[in-house]
Protein backbone atom coordinates (compact mmCIF):
# COMPACT_ATOMS: atom_id res chain seq x y z
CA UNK A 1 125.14 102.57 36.04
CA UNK A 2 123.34 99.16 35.59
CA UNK A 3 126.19 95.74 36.77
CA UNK A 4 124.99 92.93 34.88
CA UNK A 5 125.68 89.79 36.58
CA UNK A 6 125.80 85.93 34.58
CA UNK A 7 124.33 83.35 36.54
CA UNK A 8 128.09 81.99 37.21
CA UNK A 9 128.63 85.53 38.86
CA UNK A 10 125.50 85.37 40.76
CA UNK A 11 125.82 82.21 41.85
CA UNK A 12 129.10 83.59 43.56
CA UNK A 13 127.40 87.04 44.71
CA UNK A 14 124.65 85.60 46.76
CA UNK A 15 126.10 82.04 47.34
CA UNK A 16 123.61 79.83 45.99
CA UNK A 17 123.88 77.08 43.84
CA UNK A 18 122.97 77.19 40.27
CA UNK A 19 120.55 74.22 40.30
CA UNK A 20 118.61 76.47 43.14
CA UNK A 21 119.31 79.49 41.07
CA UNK A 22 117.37 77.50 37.69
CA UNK A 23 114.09 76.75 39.72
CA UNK A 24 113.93 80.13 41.30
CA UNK A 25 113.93 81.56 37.49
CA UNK A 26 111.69 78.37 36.56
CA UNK A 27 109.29 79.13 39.60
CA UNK A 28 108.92 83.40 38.25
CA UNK A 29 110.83 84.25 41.64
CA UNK A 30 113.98 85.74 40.70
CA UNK A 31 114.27 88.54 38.63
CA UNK A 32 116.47 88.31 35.75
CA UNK A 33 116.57 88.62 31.99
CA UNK A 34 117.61 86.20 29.57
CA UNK A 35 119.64 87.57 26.63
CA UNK A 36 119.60 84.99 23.82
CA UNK A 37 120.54 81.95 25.83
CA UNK A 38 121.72 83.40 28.70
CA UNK A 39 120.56 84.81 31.81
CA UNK A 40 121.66 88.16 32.79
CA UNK A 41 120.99 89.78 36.55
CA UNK A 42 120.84 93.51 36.97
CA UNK A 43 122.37 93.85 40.67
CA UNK A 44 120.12 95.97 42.02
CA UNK A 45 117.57 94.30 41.34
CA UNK A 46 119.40 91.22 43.04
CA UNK A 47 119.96 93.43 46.14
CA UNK A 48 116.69 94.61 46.37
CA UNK A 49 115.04 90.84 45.78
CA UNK A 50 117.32 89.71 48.81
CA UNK A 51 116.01 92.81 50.91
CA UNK A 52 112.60 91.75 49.93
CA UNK A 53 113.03 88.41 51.40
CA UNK A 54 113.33 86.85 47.65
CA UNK A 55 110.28 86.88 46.52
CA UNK A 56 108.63 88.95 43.73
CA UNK A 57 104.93 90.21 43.91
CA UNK A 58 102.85 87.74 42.66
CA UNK A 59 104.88 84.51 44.40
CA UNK A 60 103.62 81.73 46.64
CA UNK A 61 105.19 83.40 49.90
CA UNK A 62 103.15 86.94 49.49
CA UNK A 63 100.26 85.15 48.21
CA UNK A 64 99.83 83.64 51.61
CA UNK A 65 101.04 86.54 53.13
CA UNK A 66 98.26 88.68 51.73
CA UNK A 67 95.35 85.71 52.76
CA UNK A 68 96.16 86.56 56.16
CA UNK A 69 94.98 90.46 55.57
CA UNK A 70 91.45 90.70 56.32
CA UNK A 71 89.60 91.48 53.49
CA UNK A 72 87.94 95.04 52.72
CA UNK A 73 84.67 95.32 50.50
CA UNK A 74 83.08 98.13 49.81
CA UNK A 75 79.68 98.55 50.46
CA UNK A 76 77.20 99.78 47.73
């Protein structure tokens, strides 16, 4: 079964303010789903995201991660 948290409920869950919330959203590196006007947060997702580190593939922090990896071509 799917909880679906509001942002005022996730700002309590995790402890983060809602102005921090708004850029993560803004910035593509929080995963939520907005419903009409409002945002709406699965809570596994959430849980897994904080696991993760917070981020989502794709963001700034495992884009440099991944520059570190050395790079593998193929040869032809």
């Amino acid at each position: 079964m799917t909880i679906w948290l509001s942002l005022e409920d996730l700002e309590d869950y995790i402890k983060i303010p809602k102005s921090t919330l708004y850029r993560l959203l803004q910035q593509g590196r929080l995963p939520g789903h907005k419903v009409g006007r409002a945002w709406r947060f699965d809570q596994n997702e959430i849980d897994e995201w904080i696991k993760t580190g917070g981020s989502k593939p794709g963001s700034p922090s495992e884009e440099m991660s991944n520059r570190d990896k050395p790079n593998k071509s193929v040869a032809s």
